[in-house]
Protein backbone atom coordinates (compact mmCIF):
# COMPACT_ATOMS: atom_id res chain seq x y z
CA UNK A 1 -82.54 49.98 15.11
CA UNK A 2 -82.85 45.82 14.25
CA UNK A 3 -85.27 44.08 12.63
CA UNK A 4 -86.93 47.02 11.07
CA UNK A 5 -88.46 46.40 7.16
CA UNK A 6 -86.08 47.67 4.40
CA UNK A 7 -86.58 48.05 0.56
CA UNK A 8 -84.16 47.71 -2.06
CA UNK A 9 -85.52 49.96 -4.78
CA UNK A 10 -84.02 49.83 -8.91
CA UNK A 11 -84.87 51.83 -11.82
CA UNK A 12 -82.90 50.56 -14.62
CA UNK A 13 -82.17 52.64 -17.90
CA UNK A 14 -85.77 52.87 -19.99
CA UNK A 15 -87.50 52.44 -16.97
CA UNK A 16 -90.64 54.67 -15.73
CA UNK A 17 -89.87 54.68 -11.86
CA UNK A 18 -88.14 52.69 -9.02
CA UNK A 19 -89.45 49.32 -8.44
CA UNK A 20 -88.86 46.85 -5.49
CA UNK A 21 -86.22 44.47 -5.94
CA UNK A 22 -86.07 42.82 -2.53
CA UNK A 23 -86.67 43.79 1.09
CA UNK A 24 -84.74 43.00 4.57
CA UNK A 25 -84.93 43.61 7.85
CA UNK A 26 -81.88 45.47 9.90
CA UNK A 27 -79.34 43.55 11.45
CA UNK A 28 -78.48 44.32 15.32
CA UNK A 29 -76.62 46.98 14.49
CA UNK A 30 -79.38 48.88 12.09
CA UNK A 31 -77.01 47.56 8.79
CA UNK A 32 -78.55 46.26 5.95
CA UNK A 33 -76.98 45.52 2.62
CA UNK A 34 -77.31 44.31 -0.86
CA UNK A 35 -74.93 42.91 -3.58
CA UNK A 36 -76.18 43.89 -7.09
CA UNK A 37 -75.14 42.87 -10.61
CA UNK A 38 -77.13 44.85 -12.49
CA UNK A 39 -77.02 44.52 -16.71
CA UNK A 40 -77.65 47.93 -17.63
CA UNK A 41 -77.12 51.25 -16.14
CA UNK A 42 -79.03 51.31 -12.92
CA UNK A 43 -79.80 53.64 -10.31
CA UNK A 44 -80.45 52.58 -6.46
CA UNK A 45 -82.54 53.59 -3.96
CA UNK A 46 -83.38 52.09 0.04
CA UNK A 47 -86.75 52.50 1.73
CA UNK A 48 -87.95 51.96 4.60
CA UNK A 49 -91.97 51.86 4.92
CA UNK A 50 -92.81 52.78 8.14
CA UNK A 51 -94.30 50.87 11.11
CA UNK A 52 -96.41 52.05 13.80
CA UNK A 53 -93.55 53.55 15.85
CA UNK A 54 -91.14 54.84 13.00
CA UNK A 55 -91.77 57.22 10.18
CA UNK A 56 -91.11 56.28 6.38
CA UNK A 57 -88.12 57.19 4.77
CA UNK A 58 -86.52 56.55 1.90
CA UNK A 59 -82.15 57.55 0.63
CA UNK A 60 -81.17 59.47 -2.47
CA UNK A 61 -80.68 57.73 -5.41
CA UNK A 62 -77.42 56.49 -6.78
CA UNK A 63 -76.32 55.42 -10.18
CA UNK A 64 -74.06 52.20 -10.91
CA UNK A 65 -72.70 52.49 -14.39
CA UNK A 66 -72.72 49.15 -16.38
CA UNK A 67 -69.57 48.54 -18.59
CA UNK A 68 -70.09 45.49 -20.70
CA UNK A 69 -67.30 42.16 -20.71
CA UNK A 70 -65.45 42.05 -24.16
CA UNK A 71 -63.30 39.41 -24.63
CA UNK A 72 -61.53 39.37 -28.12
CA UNK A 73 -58.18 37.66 -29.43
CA UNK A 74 -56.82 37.02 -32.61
CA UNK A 75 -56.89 33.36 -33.69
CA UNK A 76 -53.06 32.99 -34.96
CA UNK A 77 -49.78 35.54 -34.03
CA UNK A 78 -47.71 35.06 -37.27
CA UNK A 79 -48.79 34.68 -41.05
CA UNK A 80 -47.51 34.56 -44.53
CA UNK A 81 -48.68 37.34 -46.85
CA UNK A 82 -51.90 36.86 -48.56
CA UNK A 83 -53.24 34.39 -45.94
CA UNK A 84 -56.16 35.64 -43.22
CA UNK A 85 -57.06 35.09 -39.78
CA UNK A 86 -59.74 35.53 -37.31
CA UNK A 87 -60.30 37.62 -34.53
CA UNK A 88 -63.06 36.23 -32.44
CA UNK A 89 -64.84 37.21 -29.01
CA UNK A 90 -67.61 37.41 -26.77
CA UNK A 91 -69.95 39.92 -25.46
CA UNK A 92 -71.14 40.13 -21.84
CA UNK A 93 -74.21 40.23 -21.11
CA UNK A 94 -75.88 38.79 -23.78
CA UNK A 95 -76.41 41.57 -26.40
CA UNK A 96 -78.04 39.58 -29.66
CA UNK A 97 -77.77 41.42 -32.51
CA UNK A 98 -75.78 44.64 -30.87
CA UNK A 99 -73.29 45.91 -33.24
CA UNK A 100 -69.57 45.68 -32.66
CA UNK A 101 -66.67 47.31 -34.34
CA UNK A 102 -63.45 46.30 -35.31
CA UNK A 103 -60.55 48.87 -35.58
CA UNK A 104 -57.20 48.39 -36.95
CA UNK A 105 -54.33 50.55 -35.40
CA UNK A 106 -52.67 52.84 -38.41
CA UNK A 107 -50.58 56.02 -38.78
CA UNK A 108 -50.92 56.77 -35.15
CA UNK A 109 -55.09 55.95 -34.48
CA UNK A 110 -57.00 53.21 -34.90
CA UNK A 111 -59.28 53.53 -37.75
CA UNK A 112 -62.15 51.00 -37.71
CA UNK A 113 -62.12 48.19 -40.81
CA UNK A 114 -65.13 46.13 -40.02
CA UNK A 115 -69.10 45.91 -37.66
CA UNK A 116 -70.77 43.18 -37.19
CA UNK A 117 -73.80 42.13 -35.37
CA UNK A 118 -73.56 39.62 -32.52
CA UNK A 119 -74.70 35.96 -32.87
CA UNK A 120 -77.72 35.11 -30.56
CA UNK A 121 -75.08 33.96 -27.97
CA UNK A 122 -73.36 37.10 -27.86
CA UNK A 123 -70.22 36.24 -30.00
CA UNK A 124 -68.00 38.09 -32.81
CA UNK A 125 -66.11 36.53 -36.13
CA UNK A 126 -64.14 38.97 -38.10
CA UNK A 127 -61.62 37.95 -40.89
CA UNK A 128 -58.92 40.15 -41.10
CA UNK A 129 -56.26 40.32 -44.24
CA UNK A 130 -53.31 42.59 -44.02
CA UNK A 131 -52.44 42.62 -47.95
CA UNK A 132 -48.89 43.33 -47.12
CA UNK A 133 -45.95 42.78 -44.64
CA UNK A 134 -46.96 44.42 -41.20
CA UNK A 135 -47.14 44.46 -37.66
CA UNK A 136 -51.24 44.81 -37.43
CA UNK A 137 -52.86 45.60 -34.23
CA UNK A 138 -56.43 45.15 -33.34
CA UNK A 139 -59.13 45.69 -30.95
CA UNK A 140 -62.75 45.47 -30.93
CA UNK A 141 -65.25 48.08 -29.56
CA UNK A 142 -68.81 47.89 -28.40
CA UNK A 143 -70.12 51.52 -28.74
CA UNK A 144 -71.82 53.22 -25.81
CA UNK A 145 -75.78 53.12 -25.49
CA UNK A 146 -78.36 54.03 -23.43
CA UNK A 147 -78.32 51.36 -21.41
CA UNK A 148 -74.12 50.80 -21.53
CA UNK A 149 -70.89 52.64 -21.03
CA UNK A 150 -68.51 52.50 -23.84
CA UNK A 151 -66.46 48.67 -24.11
CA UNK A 152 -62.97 47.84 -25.58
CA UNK A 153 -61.21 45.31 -25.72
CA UNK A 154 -57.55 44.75 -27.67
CA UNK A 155 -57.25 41.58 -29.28
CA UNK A 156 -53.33 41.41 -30.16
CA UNK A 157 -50.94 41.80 -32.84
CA UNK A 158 -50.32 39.90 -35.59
CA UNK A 159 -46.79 39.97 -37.68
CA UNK A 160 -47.57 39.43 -41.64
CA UNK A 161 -44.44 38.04 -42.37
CA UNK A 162 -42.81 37.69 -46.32
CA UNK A 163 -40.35 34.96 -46.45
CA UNK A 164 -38.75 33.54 -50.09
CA UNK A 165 -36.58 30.80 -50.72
CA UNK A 166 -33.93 31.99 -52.80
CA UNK A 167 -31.65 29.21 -53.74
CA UNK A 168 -31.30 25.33 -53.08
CA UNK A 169 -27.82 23.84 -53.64
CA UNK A 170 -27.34 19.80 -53.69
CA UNK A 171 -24.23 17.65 -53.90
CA UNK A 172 -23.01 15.83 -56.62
CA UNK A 173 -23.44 12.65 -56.62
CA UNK A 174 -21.33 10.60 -54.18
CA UNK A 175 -20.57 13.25 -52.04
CA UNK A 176 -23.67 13.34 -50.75
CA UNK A 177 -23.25 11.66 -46.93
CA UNK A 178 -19.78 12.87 -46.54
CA UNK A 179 -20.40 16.96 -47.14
CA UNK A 180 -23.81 16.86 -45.58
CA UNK A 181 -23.48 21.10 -45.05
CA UNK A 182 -22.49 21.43 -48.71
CA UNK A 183 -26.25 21.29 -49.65
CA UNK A 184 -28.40 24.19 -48.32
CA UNK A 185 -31.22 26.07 -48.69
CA UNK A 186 -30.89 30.20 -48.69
CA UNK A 187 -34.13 31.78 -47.32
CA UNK A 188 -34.50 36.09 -47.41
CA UNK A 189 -36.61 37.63 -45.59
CA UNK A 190 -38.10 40.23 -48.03
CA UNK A 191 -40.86 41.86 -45.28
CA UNK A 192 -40.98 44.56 -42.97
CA UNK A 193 -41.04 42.26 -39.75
CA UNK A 194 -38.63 40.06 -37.94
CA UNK A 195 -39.29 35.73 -38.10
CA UNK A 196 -39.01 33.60 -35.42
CA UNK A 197 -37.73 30.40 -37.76
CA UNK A 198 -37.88 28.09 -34.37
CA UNK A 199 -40.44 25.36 -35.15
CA UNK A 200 -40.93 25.61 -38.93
CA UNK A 201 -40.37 22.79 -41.17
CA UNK A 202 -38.45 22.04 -44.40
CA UNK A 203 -39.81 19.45 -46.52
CA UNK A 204 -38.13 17.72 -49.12
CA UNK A 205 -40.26 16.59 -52.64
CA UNK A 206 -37.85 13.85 -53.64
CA UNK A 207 -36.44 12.42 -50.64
CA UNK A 208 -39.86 13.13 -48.56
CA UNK A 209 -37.37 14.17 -45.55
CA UNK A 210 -38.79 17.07 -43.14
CA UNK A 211 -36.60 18.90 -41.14
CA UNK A 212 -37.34 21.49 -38.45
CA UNK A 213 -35.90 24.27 -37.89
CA UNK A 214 -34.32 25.71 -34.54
CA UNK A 215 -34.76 28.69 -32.83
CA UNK A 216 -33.58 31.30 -35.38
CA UNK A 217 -34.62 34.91 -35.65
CA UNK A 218 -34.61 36.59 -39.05
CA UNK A 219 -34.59 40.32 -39.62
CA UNK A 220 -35.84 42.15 -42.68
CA UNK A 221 -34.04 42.25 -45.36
CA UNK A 222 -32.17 39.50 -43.71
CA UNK A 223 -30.88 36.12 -45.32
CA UNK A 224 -30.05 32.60 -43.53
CA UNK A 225 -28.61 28.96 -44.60
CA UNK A 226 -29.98 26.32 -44.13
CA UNK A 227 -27.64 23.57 -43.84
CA UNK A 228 -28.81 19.99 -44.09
CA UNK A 229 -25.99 18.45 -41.38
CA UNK A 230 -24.81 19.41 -38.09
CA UNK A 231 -23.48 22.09 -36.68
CA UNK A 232 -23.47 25.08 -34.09
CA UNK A 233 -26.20 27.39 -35.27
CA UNK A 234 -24.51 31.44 -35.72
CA UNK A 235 -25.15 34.89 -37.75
CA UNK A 236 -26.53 33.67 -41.12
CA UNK A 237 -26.23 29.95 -40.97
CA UNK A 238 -28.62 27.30 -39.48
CA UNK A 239 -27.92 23.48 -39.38
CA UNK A 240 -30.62 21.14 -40.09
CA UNK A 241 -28.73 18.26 -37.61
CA UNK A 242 -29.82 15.65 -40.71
CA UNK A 243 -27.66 12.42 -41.12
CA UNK A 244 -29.31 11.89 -44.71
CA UNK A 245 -29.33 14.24 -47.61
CA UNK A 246 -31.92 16.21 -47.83
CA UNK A 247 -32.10 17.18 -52.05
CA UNK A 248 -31.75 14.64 -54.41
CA UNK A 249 -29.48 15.01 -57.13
CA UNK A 250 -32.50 15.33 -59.15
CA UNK A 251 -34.05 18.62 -60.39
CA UNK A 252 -37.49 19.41 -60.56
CA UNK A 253 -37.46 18.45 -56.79
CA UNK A 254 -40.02 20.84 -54.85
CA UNK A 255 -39.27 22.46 -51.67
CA UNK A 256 -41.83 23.44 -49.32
CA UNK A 257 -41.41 25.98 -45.89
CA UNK A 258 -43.94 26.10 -43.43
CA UNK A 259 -44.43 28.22 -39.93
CA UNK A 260 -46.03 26.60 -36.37
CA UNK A 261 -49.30 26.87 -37.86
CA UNK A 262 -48.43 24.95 -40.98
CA UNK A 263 -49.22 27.54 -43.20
CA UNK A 264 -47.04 27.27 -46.25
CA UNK A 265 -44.43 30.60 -46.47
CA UNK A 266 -42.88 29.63 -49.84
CA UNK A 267 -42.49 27.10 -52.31
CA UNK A 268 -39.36 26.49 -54.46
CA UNK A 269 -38.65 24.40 -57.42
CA UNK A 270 -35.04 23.83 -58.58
CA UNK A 271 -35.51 23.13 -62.18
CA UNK A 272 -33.08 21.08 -64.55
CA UNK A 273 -31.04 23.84 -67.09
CA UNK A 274 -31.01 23.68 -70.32
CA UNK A 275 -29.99 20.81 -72.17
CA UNK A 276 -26.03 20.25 -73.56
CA UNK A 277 -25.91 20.27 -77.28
CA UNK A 278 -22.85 18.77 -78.94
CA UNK A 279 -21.49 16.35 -81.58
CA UNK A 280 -21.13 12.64 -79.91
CA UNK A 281 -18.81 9.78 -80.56
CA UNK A 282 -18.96 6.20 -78.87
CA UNK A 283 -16.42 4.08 -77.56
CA UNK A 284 -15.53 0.94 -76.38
CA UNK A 285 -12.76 -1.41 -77.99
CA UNK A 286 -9.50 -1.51 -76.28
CA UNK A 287 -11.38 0.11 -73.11
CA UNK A 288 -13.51 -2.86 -71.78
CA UNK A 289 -12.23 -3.50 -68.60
CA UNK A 290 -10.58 -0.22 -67.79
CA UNK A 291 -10.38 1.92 -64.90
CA UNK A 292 -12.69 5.43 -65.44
CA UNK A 293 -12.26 8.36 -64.53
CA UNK A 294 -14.78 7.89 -61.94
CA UNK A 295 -13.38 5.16 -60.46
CA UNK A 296 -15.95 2.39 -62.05
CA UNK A 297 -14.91 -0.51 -64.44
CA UNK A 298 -16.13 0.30 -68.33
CA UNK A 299 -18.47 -2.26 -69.54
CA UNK A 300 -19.37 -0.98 -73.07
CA UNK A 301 -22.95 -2.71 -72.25
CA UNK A 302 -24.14 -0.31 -69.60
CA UNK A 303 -25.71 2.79 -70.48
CA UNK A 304 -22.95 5.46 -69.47
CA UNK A 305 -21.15 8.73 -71.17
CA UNK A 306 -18.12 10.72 -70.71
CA UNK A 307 -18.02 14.36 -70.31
CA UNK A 308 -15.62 17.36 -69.55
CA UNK A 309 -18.33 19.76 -68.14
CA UNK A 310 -20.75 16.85 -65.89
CA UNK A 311 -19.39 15.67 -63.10
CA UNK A 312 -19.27 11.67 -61.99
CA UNK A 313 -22.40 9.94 -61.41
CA UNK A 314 -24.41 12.50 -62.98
CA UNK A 315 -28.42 11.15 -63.94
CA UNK A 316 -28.56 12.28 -67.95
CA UNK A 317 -31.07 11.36 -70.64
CA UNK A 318 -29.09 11.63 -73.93
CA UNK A 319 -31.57 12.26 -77.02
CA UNK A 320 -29.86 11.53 -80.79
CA UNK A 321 -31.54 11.32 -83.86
CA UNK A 322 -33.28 7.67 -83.31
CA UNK A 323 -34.20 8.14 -79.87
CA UNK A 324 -33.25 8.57 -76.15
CA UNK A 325 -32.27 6.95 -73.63
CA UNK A 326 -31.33 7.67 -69.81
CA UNK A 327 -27.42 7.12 -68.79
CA UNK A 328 -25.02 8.07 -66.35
CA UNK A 329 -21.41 10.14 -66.26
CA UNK A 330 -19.05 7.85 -65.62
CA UNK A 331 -15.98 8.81 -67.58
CA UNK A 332 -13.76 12.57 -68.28
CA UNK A 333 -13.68 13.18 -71.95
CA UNK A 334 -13.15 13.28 -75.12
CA UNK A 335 -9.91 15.83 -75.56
CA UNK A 336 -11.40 19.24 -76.40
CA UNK A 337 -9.43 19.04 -79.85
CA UNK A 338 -11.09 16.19 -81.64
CA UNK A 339 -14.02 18.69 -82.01
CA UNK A 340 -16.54 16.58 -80.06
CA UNK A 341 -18.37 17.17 -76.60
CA UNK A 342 -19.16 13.60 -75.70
CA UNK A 343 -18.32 9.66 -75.99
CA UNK A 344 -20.92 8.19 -75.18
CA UNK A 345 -20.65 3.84 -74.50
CA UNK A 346 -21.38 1.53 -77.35
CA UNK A 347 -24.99 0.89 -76.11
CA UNK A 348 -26.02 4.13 -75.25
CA UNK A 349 -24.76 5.44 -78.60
CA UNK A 350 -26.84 2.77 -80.00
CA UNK A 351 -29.71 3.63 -78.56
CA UNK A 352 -29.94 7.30 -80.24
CA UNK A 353 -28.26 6.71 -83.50
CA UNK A 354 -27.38 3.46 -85.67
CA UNK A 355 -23.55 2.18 -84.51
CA UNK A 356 -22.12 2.59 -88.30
CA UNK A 357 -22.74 6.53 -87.89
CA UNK A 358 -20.25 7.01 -85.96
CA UNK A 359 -20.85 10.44 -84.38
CA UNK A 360 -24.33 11.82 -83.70
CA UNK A 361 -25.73 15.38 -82.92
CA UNK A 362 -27.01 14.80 -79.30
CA UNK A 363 -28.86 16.54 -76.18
CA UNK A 364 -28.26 16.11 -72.72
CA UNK A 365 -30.32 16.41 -69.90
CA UNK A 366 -29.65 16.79 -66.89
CA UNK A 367 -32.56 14.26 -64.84
């Protein structure tokens, strides 16, 4: 029958009874119908009133089961040991101070780490901190209630990743542009999860370069090169594409790696060893002028050394008795029979012990 009265009837969980939501009339075809979003569980009922010429009626009642919206994901995918991130959400509909739980997947069930009461716009902000190398999973869960069915909601996986730089080797002076893949950096992956090395970045203290890295993947337990020139990428060694050097030939220079996020993975210093101790001569007459054994023209003036053990070009500070005083190796020598580890020029020997002594008890750092 058309145009006859219909009632939409609701009783929502807590309620007393049914209540009128809305009524319509019947459509030629005696249809009626109703689209409901209701926020808790509801049940729903039609009626029809009655008129003069039809009886009241009314259908059984039928339950609609609310299931509340979670939304959840982690705010980063990758981190360094002993760093956190976030795992942050939303709850639909608007449940102010509801309680929601955060669970951590381990040994085979997920085991809940953290609850927390929603924000008065519904929303979730845990901090999570794996304290060691893991894959961690997460989810969030909004318990059942009376009004609610039972929410979840995953919000990803995160890899804890330990990375360490092991070693840093630079070129000796002057052979720094020509053997750009000679200097390299060794990183080990000492965690329990594979690294995607694709979009990190190597930065350089001394010579402020940054480089970054290709796509690379780096198993546990597993060790690359880092290689500061060009080259096709394979097992175990990475090239940096650089046309500079990356280390100076100084120590003390700091190295710092850092994932996509920027969040620093390790730190490495190459520090200076210890000093060269040794008896020192100088020289200088019947040798101005001459050809050294580095390929440079001796000036007795300039503030150079020889040595057997440093190699050319060398940055030294050279401490004596009466001070110090920063030279360069520019000259093989003395002969290991005359008893002496060094010859230092006539003004560098100056500068760390009065000319009439001689020799001199020295150090020498390397710079």
């Amino acid at each position: 029958m058309s145009s006859r009265r219909v009632e939409l009837l609701a009783k929502a969980a807590g309620d007393e009874g049914f209540s009128v939501v809305s009524g319509r009339r019947t459509a030629n075809d005696g249809k009626v119908q109703w689209r409901v979003a209701p926020r808790r569980h509801t049940a729903y009922r039609l009626r029809h009133p009655g008129s003069p010429t039809t009886v009241a009626s009314r259908t059984t009642a039928h339950a609609v089961a609310v299931r509340p919206r979670l939304r959840a994901a982690l705010a980063r995918g990758a981190m360094p040991v002993g760093q956190a991130t976030r795992v942050r959400g939303k709850l639909r509909p608007v449940r102010p101070g509801a309680v929601v739980i955060l669970q951590r997947h381990r040994d085979g069930s997920w085991q809940t780490t953290a609850r927390q009461r929603l924000s008065p716009r519904s929303r979730f902000n845990f901090r999570v901190h794996p304290s060691k190398s893991v894959r961690a999973y997460y989810r969030v869960v909004r318990p059942a209630d009376r009004g609610h069915l039972r929410a979840t909601q995953r919000a990803g996986r995160v890899n804890v990743y330990r990375l360490r730089i092991a070693r840093i080797r630079f070129n000796p002076p002057g052979a720094d542009d020509r053997y750009l893949n000679r200097e390299r950096v060794t990183v080990v992956n000492t965690g329990r999860v594979g690294v995607r090395l694709g979009g990190w970045r190597l930065h350089a203290s001394r010579s402020g370069r940054t480089r970054t890295l290709p796509a690379y993947r780096l198993h546990p337990d597993g060790r690359v090169k880092l290689h500061s020139g060009r080259g096709a990428t394979e097992r175990g060694s990475v090239h940096l594409r650089g046309t500079k050097p990356l280390w100076a030939n100084h120590y003390g220079s700091r190295a710092r790696l850092t994932d996509r996020n920027r969040a620093l993975a390790d730190r490495f210093s190459y520090d200076a060893p210890p000093p060269l101790r040794g008896l020192a001569s100088w020289y200088g007459p019947g040798f101005e002028g001459n050809t050294t054994a580095c390929g440079n023209r001796f000036d007795p003036s300039d503030y150079s050394l020889a040595s057997r053990e440093l190699p050319c070009g060398t940055p030294v500070r050279v401490v004596g008795p009466e001070g110090g005083v920063n030279a360069v190796v520019d000259d093989y020598g003395p002969a290991s029979w005359t008893g002496r580890r060094f010859d230092l020029s006539r003004a560098t020997f100056a500068a760390v012990q009065h000319i009439t002594a001689g020799t001199a008890q020295v150090r020498v750092h390397r710079r």
